[in-house]
C-alpha atoms as a PDB file:
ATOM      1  CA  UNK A   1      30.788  -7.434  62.482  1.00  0.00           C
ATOM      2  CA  UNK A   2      31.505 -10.885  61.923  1.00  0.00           C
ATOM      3  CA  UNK A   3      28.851 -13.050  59.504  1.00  0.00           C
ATOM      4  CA  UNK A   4      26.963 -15.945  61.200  1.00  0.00           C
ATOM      5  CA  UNK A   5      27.506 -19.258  59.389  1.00  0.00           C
ATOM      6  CA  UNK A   6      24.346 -19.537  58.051  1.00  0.00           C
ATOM      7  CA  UNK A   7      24.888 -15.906  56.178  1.00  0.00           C
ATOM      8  CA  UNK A   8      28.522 -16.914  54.828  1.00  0.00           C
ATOM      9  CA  UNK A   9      26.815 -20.440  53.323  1.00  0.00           C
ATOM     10  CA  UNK A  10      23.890 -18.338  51.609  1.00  0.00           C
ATOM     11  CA  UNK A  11      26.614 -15.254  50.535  1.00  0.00           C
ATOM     12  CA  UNK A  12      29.061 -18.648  49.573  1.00  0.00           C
ATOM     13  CA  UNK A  13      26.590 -20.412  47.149  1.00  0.00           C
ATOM     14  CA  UNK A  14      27.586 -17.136  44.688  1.00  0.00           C
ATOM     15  CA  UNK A  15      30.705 -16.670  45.628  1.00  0.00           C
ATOM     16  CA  UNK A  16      29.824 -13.288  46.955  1.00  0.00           C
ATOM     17  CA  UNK A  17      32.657 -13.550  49.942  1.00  0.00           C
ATOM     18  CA  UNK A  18      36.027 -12.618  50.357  1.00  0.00           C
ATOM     19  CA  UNK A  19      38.677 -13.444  53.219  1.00  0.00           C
ATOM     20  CA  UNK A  20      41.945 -10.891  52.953  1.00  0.00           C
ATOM     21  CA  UNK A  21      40.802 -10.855  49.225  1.00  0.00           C
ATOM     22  CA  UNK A  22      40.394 -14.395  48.898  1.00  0.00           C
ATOM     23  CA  UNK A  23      37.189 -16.378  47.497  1.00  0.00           C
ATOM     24  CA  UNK A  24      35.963 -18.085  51.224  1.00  0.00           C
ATOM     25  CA  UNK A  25      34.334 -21.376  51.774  1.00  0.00           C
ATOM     26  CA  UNK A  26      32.104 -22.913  54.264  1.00  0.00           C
ATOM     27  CA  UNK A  27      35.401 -24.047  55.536  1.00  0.00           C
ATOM     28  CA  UNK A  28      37.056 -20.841  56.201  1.00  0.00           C
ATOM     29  CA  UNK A  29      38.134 -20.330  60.219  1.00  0.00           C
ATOM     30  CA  UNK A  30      37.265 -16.723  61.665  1.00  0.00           C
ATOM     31  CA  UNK A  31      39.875 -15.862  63.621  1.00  0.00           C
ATOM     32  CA  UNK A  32      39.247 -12.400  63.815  1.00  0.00           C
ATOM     33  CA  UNK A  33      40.854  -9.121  62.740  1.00  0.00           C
ATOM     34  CA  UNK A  34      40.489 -10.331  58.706  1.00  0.00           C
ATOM     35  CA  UNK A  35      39.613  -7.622  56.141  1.00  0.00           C
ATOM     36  CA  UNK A  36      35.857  -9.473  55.351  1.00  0.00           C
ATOM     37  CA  UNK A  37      34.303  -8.399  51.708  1.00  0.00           C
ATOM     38  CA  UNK A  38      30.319  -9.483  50.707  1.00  0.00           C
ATOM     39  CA  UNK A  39      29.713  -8.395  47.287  1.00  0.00           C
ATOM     40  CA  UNK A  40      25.963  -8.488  45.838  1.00  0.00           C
ATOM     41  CA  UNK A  41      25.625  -8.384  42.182  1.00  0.00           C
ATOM     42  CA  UNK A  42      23.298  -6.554  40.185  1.00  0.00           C
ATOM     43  CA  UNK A  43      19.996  -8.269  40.182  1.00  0.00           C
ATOM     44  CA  UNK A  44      20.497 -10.880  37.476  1.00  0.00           C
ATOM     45  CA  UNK A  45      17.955 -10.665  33.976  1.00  0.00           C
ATOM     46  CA  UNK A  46      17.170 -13.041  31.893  1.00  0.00           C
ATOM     47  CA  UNK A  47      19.796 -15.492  31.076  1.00  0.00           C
ATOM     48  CA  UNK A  48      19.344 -15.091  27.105  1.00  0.00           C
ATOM     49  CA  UNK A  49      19.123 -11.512  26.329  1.00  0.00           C
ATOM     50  CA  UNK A  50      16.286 -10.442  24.560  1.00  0.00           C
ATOM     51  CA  UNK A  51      16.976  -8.148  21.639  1.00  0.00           C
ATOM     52  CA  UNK A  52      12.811  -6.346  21.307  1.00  0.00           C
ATOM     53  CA  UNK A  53      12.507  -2.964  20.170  1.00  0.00           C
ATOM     54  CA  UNK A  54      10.424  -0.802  22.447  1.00  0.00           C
ATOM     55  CA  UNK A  55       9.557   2.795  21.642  1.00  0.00           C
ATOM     56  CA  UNK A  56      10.716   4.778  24.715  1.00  0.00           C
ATOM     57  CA  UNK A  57       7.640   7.893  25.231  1.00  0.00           C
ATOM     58  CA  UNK A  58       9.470   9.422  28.089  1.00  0.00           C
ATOM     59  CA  UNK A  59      12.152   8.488  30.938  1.00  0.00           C
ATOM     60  CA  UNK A  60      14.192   9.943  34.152  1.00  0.00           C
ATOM     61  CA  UNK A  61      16.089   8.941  36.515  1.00  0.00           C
ATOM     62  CA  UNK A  62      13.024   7.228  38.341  1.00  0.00           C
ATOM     63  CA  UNK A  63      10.927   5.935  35.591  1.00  0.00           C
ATOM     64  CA  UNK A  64       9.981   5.287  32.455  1.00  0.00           C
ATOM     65  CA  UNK A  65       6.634   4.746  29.995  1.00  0.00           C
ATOM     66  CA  UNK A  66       7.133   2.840  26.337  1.00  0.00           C
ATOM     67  CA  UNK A  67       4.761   1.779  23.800  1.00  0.00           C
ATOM     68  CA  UNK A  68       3.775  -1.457  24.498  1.00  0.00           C
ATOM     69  CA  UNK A  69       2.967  -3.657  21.051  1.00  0.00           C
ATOM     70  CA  UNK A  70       0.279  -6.205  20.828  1.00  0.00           C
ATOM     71  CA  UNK A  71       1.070  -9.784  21.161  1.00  0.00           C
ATOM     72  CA  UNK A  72       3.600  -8.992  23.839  1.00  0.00           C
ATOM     73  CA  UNK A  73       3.221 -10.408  27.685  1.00  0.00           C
ATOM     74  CA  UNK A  74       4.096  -7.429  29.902  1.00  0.00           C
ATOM     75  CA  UNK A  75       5.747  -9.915  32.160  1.00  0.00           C
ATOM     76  CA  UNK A  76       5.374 -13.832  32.612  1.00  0.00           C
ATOM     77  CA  UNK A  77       7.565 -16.922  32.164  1.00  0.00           C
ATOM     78  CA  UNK A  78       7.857 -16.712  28.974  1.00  0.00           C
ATOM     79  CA  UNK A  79      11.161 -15.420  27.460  1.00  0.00           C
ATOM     80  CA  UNK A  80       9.798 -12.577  25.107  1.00  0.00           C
ATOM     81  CA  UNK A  81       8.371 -10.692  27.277  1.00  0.00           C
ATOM     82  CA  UNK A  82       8.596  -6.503  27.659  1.00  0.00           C
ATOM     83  CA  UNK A  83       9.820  -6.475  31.114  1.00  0.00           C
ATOM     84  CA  UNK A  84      12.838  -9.032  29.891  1.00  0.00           C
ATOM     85  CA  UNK A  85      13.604  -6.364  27.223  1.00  0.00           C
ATOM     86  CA  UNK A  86      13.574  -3.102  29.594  1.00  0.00           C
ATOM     87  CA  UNK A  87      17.184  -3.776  30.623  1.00  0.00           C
ATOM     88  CA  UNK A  88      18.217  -3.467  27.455  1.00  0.00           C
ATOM     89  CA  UNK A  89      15.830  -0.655  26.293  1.00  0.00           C
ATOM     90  CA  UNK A  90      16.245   1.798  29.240  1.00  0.00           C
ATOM     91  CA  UNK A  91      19.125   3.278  30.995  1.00  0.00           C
ATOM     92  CA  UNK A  92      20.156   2.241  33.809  1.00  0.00           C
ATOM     93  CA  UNK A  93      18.906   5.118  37.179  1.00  0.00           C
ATOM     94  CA  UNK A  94      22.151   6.684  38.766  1.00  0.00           C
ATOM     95  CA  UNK A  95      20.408   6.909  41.750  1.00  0.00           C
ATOM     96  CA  UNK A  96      21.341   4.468  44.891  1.00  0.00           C
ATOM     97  CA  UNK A  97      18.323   2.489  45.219  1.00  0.00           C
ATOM     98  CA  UNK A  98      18.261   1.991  41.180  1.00  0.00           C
ATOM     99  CA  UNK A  99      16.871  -1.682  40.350  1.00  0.00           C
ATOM    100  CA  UNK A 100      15.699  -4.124  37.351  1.00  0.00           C
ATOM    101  CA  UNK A 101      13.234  -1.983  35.547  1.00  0.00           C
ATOM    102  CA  UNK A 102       9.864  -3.189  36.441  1.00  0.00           C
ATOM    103  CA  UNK A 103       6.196  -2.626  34.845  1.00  0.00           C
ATOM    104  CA  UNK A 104       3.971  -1.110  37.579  1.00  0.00           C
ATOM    105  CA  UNK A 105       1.052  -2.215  35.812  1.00  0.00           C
ATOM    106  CA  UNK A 106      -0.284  -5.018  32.919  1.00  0.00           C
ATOM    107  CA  UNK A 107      -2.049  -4.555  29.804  1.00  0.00           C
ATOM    108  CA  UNK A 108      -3.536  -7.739  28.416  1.00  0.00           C
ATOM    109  CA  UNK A 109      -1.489  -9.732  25.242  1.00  0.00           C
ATOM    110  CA  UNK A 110      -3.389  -7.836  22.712  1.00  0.00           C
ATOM    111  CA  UNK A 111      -3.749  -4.784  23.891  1.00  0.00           C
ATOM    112  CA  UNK A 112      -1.286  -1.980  22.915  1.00  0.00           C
ATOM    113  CA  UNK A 113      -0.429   1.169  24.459  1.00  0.00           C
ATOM    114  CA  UNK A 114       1.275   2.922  27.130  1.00  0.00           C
ATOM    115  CA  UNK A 115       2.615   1.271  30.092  1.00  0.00           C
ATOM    116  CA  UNK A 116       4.424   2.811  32.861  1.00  0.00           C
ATOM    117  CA  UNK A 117       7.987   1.548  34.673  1.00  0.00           C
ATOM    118  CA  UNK A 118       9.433   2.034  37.820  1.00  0.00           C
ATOM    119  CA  UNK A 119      13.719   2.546  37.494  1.00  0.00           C
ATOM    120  CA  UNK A 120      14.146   2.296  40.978  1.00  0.00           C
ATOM    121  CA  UNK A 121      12.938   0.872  44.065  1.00  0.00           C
ATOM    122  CA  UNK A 122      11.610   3.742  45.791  1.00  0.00           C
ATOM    123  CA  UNK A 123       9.878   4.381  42.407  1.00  0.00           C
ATOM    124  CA  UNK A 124       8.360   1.383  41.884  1.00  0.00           C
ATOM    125  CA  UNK A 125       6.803   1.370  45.618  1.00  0.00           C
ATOM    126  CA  UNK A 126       5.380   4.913  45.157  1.00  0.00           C
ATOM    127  CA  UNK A 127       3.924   4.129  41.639  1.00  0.00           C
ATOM    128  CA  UNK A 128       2.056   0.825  42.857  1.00  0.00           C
ATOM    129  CA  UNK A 129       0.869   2.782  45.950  1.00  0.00           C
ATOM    130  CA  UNK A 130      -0.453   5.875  42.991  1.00  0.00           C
ATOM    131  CA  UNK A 131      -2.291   2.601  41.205  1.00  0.00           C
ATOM    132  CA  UNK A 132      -3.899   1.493  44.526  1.00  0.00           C
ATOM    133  CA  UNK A 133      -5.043   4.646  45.574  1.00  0.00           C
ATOM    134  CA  UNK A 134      -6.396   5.358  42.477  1.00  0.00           C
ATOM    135  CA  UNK A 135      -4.425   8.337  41.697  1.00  0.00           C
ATOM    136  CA  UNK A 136      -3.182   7.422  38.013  1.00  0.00           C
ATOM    137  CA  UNK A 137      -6.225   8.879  35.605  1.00  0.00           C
ATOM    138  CA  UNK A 138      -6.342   6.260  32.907  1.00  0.00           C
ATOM    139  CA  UNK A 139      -7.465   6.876  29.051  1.00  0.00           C
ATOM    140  CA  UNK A 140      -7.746   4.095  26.666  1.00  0.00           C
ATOM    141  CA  UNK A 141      -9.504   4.213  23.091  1.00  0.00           C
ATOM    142  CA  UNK A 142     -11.496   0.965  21.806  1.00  0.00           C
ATOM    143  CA  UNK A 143     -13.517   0.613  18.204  1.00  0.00           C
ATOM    144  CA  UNK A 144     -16.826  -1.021  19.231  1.00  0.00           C
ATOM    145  CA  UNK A 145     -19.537  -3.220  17.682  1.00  0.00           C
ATOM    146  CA  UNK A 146     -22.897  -1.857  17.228  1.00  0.00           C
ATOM    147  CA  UNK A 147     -24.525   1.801  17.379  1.00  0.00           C
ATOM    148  CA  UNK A 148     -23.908   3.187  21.341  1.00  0.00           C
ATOM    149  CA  UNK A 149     -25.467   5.896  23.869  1.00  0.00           C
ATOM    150  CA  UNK A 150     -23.460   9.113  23.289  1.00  0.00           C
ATOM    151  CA  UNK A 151     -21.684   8.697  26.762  1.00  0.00           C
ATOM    152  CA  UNK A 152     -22.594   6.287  29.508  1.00  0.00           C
ATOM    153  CA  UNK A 153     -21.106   4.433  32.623  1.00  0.00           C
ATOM    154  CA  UNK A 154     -20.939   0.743  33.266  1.00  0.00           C
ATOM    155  CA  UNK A 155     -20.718  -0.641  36.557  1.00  0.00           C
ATOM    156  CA  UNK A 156     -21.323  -4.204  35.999  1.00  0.00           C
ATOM    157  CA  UNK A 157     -19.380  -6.390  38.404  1.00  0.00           C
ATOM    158  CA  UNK A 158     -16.013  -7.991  37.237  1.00  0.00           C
ATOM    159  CA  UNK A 159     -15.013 -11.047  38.984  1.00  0.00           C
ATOM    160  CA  UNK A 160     -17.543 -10.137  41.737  1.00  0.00           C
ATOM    161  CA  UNK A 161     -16.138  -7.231  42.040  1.00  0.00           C
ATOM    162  CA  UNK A 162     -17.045  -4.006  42.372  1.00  0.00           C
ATOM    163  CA  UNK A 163     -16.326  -2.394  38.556  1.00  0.00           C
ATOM    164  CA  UNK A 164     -16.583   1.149  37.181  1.00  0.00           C
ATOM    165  CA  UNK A 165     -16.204   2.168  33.498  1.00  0.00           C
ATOM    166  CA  UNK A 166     -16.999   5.818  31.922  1.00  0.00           C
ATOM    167  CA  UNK A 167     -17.401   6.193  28.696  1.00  0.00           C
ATOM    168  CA  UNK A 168     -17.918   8.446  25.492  1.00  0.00           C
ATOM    169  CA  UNK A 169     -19.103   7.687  21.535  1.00  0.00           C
ATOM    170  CA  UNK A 170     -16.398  10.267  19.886  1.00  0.00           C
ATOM    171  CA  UNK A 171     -16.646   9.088  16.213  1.00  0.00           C
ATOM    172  CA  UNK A 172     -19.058   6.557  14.597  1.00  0.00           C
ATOM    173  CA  UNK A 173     -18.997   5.137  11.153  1.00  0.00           C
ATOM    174  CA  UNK A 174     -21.501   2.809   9.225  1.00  0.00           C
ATOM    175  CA  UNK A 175     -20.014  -1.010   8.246  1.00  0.00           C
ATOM    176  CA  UNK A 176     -21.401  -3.346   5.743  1.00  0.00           C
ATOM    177  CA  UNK A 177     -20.405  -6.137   8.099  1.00  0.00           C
ATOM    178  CA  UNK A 178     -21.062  -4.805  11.927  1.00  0.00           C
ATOM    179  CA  UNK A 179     -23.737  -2.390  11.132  1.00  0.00           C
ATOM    180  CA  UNK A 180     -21.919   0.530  12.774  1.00  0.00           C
ATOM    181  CA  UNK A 181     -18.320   0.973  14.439  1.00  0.00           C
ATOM    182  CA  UNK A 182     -17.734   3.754  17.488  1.00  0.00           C
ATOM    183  CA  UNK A 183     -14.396   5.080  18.200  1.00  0.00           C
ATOM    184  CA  UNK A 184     -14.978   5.322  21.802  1.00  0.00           C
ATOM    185  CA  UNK A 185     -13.102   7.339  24.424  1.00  0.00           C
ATOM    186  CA  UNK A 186     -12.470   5.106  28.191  1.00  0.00           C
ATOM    187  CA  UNK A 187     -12.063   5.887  31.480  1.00  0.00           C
ATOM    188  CA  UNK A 188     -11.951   2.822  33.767  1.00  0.00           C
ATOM    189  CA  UNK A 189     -12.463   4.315  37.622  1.00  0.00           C
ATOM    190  CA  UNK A 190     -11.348   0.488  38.653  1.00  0.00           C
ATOM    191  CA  UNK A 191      -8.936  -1.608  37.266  1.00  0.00           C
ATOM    192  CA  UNK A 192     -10.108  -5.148  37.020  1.00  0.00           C
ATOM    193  CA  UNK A 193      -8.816  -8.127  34.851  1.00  0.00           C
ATOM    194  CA  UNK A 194     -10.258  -7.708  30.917  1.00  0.00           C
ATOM    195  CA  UNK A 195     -12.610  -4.992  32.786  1.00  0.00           C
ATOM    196  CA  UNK A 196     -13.173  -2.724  29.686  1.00  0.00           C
ATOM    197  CA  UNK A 197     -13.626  -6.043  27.331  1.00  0.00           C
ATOM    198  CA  UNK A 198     -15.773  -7.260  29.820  1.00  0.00           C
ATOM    199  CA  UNK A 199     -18.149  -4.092  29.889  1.00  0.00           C
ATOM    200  CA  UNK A 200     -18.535  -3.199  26.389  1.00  0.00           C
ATOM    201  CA  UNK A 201     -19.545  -7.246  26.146  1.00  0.00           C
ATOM    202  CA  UNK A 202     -21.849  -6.665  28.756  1.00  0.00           C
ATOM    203  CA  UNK A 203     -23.632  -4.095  27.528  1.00  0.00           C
ATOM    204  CA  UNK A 204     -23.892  -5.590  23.734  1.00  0.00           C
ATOM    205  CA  UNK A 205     -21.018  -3.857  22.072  1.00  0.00           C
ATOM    206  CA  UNK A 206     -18.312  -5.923  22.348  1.00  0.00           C
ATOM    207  CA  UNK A 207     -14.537  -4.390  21.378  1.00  0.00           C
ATOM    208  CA  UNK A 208     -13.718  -5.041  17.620  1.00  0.00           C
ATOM    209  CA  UNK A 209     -11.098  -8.053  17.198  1.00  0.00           C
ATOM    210  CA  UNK A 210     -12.331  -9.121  20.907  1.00  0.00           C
ATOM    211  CA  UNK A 211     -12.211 -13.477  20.334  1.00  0.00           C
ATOM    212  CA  UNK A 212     -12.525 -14.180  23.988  1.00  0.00           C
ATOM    213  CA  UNK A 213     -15.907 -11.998  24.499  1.00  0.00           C
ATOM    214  CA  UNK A 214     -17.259 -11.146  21.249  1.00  0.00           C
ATOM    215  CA  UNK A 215     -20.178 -12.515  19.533  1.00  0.00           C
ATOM    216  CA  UNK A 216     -18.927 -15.240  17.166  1.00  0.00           C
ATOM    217  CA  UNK A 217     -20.798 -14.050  13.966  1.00  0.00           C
ATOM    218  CA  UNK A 218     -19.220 -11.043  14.510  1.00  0.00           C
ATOM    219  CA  UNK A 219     -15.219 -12.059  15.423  1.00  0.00           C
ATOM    220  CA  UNK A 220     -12.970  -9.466  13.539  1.00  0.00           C
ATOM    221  CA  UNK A 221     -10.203 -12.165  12.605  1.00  0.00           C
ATOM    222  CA  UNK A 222      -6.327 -11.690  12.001  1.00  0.00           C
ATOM    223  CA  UNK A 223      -6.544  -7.649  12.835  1.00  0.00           C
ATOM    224  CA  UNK A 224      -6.107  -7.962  16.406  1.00  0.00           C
ATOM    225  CA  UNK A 225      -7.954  -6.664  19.181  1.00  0.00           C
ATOM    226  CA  UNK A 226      -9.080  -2.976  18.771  1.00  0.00           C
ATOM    227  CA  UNK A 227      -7.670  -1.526  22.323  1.00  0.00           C
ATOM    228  CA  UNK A 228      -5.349   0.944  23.623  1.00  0.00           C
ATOM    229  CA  UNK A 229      -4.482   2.552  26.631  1.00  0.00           C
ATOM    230  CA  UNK A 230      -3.400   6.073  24.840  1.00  0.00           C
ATOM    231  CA  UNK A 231      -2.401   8.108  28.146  1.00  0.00           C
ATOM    232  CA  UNK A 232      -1.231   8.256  32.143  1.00  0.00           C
ATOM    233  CA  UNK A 233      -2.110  11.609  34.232  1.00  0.00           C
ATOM    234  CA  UNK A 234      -0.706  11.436  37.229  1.00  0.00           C
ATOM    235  CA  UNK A 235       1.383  13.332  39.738  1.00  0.00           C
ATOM    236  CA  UNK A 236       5.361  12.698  39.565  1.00  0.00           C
ATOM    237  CA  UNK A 237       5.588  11.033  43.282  1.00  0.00           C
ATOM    238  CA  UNK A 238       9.566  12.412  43.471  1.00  0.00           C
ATOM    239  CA  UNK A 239       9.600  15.666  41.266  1.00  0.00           C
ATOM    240  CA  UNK A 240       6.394  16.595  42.686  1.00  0.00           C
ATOM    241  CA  UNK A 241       4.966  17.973  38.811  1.00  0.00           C
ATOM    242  CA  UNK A 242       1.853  16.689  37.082  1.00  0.00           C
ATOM    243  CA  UNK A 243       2.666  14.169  33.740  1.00  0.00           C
ATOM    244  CA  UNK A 244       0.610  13.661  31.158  1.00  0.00           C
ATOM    245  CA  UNK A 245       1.601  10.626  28.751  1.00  0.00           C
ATOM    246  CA  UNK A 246       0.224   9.764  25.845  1.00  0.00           C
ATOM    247  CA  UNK A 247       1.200   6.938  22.974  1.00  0.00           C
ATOM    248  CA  UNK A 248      -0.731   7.862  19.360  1.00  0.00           C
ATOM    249  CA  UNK A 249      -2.928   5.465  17.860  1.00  0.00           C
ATOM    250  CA  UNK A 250      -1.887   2.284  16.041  1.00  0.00           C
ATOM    251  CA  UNK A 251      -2.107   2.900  11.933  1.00  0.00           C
ATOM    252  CA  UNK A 252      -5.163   0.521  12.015  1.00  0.00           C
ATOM    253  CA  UNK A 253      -7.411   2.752  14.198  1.00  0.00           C
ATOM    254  CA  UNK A 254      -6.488   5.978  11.998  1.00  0.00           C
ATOM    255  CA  UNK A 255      -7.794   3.566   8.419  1.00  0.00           C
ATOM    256  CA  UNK A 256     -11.224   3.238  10.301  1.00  0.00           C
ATOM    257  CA  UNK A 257     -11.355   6.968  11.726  1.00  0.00           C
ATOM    258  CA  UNK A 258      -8.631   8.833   9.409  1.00  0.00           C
ATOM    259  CA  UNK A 259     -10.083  12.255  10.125  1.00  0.00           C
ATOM    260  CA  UNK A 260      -9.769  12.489  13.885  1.00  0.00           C
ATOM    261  CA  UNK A 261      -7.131  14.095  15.508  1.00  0.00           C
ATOM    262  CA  UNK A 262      -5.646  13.306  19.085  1.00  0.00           C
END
């Protein structure tokens, strides 16, 4: 099949198109019979390779999850982000339809955690579709402000959106400073933008290191924000077996609550 015009001058502006092994031009006459090559690169990364150390918690062929740290962007247009430095960090799927690695999901600047990649593109279409149907169970740990209910739900809107968040008291200790601190087991049944921050600062008990929606007096500042998303449940949408993946707690978490274990 010979190329319209239009597709040679798009293919041309790379240089993706040969003629009897020769680079073409716009220029080039189709006579017809010629051995026609189109080549498509790789898609293309960042220009500047970015040299950040992820910690990998598990990968296949398909996907991926690492630890993300806190003060990273999962993805933006900013240069240091984590989905600039999964090329680098993850190998590269065998399988035909492998692509960029891509974050199927965000988790805000400061929160750390485990975040979940798609290694192909059949991958990363099945894991947004487990997202949207709400099929990925979700458990994040946050310190909070101020003595809490044992366990509780929250179902303030978000956005003016609908908004569910369960939640249970695990560990509490007393503070000179915030009166009490709860190490506080979450399980958001929706997944809106700053949802669980949003909650806990509706409902009085803002998350510890929180600047955007805690009470000023009461601003934890310098230790960052007390958040993470410790593990994914969810069914493998190619291999067909249930995962369950889990990143420990940051060091700072274990100084306030040293004697639980996860």
């Amino acid at each position: 099949m010979i190329p319209t015009r239009s597709a040679l001058k798009k293919a041309l502006k790379k240089q993706y198109i040969t003629v009897n092994d020769k680079i073409a031009s716009t220029a080039t006459y189709i006579k017809g019979g010629e051995s026609i090559c189109l080549s498509f690169p790789e898609e293309e990364g960042p220009k500047k390779k970015l040299l950040l150390s992820l910690n990998v918690l598990f990968e296949d062929e398909y996907l991926a999850a690492i630890h993300k740290p806190a003060g990273i962007l999962v993805s933006g247009n900013r240069h240091k982000t984590v989905a600039n430095a999964l090329p680098r960090t993850l190998q590269r799927s065998p399988l035909p339809d492998a692509s960029t690695p891509q974050p199927v999901h965000r988790l805000d600047l400061a929160t750390t955690g485990i975040l979940l990649i798609g290694k192909t593109s059949s991958a990363i279409r099945a894991l947004n579709k487990l997202f949207a149907d709400k099929k990925v169970d979700k458990i994040y740990y946050a310190v909070t402000i101020g003595e809490m209910k044992e366990h509780g739900t929250i179902n303030s809107k978000v956005d003016g959106k609908e908004s569910l968040t369960n939640y249970s008291v695990e560990r509490s200790v007393g503070s000179e400073r915030f009166g009490k601190l709860d190490l506080v087991k979450v399980q958001p049944r929706t997944g809106r933008r700053h949802q669980i921050r949003k909650h806990f600062a509706d409902i009085g008990h803002p998350i510890l290191g929180d600047k955007e929606y805690g009470k000023a007096p009461l601003i934890l500042k310098g230790k960052g924000l007390y958040l993470h998303a410790h593990s994914l449940r969810f069914e493998h949408p190619f291999k067909k077996e249930e995962l369950f993946l889990l990143a420990d707690l940051p060091e700072r978490f274990d100084k306030i609550f040293s004697q639980i274990e996860f």
